[in-house]
Structure formats: structure tokens, C-alpha cells
Protein backbone atom coordinates (compact mmCIF):
# COMPACT_ATOMS: atom_id res chain seq x y z
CA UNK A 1 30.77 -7.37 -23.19
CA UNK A 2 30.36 -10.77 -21.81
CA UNK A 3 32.24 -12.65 -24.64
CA UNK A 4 35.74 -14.39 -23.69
CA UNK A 5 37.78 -11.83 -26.66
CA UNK A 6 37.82 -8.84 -27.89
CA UNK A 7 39.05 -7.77 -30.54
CA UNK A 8 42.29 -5.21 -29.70
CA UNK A 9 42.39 -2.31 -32.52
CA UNK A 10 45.31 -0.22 -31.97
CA UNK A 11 47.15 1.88 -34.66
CA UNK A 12 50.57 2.51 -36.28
CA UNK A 13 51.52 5.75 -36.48
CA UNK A 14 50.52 5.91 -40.43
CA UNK A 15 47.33 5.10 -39.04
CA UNK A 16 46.90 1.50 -40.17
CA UNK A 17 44.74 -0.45 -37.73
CA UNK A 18 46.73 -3.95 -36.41
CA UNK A 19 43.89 -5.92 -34.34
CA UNK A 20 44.53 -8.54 -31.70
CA UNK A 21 42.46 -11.01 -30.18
CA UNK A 22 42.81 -10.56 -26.37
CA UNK A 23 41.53 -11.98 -22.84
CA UNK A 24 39.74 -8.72 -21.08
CA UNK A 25 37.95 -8.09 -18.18
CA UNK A 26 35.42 -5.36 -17.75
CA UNK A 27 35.85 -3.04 -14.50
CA UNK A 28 33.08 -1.47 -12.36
CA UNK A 29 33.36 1.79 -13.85
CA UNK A 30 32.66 0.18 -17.58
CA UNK A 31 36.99 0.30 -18.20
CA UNK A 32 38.09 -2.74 -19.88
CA UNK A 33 41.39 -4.42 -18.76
CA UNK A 34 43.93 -6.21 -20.99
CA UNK A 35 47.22 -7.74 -20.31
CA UNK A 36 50.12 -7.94 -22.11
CA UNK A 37 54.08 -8.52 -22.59
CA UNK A 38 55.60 -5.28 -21.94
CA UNK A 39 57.30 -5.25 -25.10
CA UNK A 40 53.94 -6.10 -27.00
CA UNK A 41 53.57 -4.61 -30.29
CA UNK A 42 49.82 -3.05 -28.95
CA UNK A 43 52.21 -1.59 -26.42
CA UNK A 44 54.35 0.40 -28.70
CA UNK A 45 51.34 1.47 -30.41
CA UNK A 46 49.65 2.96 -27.66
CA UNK A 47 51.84 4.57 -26.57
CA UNK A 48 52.37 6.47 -29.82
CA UNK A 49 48.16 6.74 -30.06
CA UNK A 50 46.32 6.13 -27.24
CA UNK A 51 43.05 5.56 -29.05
CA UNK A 52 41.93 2.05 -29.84
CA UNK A 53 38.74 0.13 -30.73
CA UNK A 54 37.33 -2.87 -28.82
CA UNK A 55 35.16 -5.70 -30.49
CA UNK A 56 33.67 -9.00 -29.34
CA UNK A 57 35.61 -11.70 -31.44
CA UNK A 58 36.67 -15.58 -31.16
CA UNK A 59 40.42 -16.74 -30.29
CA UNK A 60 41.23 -16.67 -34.05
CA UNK A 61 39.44 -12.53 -33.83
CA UNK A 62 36.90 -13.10 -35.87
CA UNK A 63 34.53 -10.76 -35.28
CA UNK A 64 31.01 -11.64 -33.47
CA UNK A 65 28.24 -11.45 -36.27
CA UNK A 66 26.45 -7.72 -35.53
CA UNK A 67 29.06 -7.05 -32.82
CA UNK A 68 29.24 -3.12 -31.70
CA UNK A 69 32.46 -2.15 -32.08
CA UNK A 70 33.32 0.68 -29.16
CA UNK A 71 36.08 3.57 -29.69
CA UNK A 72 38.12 3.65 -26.70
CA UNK A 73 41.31 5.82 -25.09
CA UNK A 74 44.22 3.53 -24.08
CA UNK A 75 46.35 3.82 -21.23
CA UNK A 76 49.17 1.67 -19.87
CA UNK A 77 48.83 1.05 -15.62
CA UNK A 78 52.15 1.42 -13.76
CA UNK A 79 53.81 -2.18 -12.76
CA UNK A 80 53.11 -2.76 -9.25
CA UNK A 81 50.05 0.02 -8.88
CA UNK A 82 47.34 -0.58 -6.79
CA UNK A 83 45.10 0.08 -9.90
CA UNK A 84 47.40 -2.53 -12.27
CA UNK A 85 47.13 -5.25 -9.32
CA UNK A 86 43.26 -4.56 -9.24
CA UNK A 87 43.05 -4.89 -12.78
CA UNK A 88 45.32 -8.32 -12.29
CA UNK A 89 43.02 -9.71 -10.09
CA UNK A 90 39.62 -8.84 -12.35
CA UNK A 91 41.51 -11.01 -14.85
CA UNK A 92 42.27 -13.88 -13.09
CA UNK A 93 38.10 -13.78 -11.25
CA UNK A 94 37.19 -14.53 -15.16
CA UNK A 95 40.01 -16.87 -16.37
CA UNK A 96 40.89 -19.19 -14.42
CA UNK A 97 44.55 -19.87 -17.13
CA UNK A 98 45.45 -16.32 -16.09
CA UNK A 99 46.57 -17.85 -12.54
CA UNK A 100 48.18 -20.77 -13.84
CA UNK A 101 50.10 -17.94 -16.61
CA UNK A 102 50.97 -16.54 -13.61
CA UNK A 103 52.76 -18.66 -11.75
CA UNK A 104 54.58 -20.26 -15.23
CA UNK A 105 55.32 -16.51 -15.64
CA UNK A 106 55.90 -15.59 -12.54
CA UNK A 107 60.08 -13.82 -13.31
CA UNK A 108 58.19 -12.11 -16.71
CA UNK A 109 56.47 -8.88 -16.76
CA UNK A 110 53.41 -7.70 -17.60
CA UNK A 111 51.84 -4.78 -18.30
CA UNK A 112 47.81 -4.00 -18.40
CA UNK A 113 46.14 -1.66 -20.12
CA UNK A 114 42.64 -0.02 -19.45
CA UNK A 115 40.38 1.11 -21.99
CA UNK A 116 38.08 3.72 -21.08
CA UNK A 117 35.04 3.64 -23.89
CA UNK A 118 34.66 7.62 -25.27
């Protein structure tokens, strides 16, 4: 995926999908890496259902005309990991705002998330 969003599908427990326009990254070994406030409502989600669906969108999340969508598994990285400070650094190498985020940020946590495609 070499767009700037994806769409974020995750799902309530009633299994209604919620999607969410987000910044990613894409790792070496094909993971993509989101991050979010820890008290996120994607957070709550995935934790109650790890599985989720990615899809190039816009910043509004409008989907990309013919866009694959890709079923994924969730799952949160521990705060202060050497995975979750990898994952930190993939996203500020593509967006340059995730540094300046950062440092407005810097007292706030975070929390990333990986999504391995299945």
C-alpha cells in the first residue's frame, strides 16, 4: 500500500464494522503499523476482536476507487518495546507531522498496533 490512509475496519462486539481513516506504515515483513490514543475507540475494539480490515482511502476514508481491501489480525505493541519504538520510527520515516505530534505530545501516550494481513 503506498497511499497516505487506510482505511481502519475494526468491529464491535455485535459485529458492526466502525472504520477509521488512519496514518500507517508498512513493515519489512508486510505488517502494517498504526498509532493511536491509548484510549482509542479501535483500541477497545481490538482488543475484544483482534481481526480487522485494511483499505487504501483519503483523510475523509473514502475508499480508493478498485482498492483491495485486506483481512488482517490486530495486535496492540507493549509501550516502550523495542518492536513499538521500531514501529514509531517507520512512522515518523513516512510522515514527517508524526515528529512534530511527537514532540506537541510528548507527556501523552500512544499505543501502535500491527496488522499482520491473513
Amino acid at each position: 500500500m503506498n497511499d497516505s490512509y487506510v482505511s481502519l475496519t475494526t468491529f464491535r462486539k455485535d459485529g458492526t464494522p466502525v472504520a477509521t481513516p488512519v496514518w500507517f506504515a508498512t513493515a519489512d515483513n508486510h505488517d502494517v503499523v498504526i498509532r493511536t490514543a491509548p484510549d482509542a475507540g479501535k483500541v477497545k475494539r481490538i482488543r475484544n476482536n483482534p481481526r480487522v480490515t485494511l483499505t487504501p482511502c483519503d483523510v475523509r476514508g473514502r475508499l480508493r476507487p478498485a482498492a483491495p481491501t485486506v483481512e488482517a489480525t490486530a495486535r496492540l505493541l507493549d509501550r516502550g518495546s523495542d518492536e513499538e519504538r521500531a514501529a514509531a520510527r517507520l512512522l515518523a520515516a513516512k510522515y514527517w507531522m508524526v515528529r512534530i505530534t511527537d514532540l506537541v505530545r510528548r507527556n501523552r501516550p500512544s499505543l501502535v498496533i500491527t496488522a499482520t494481513p491473513v
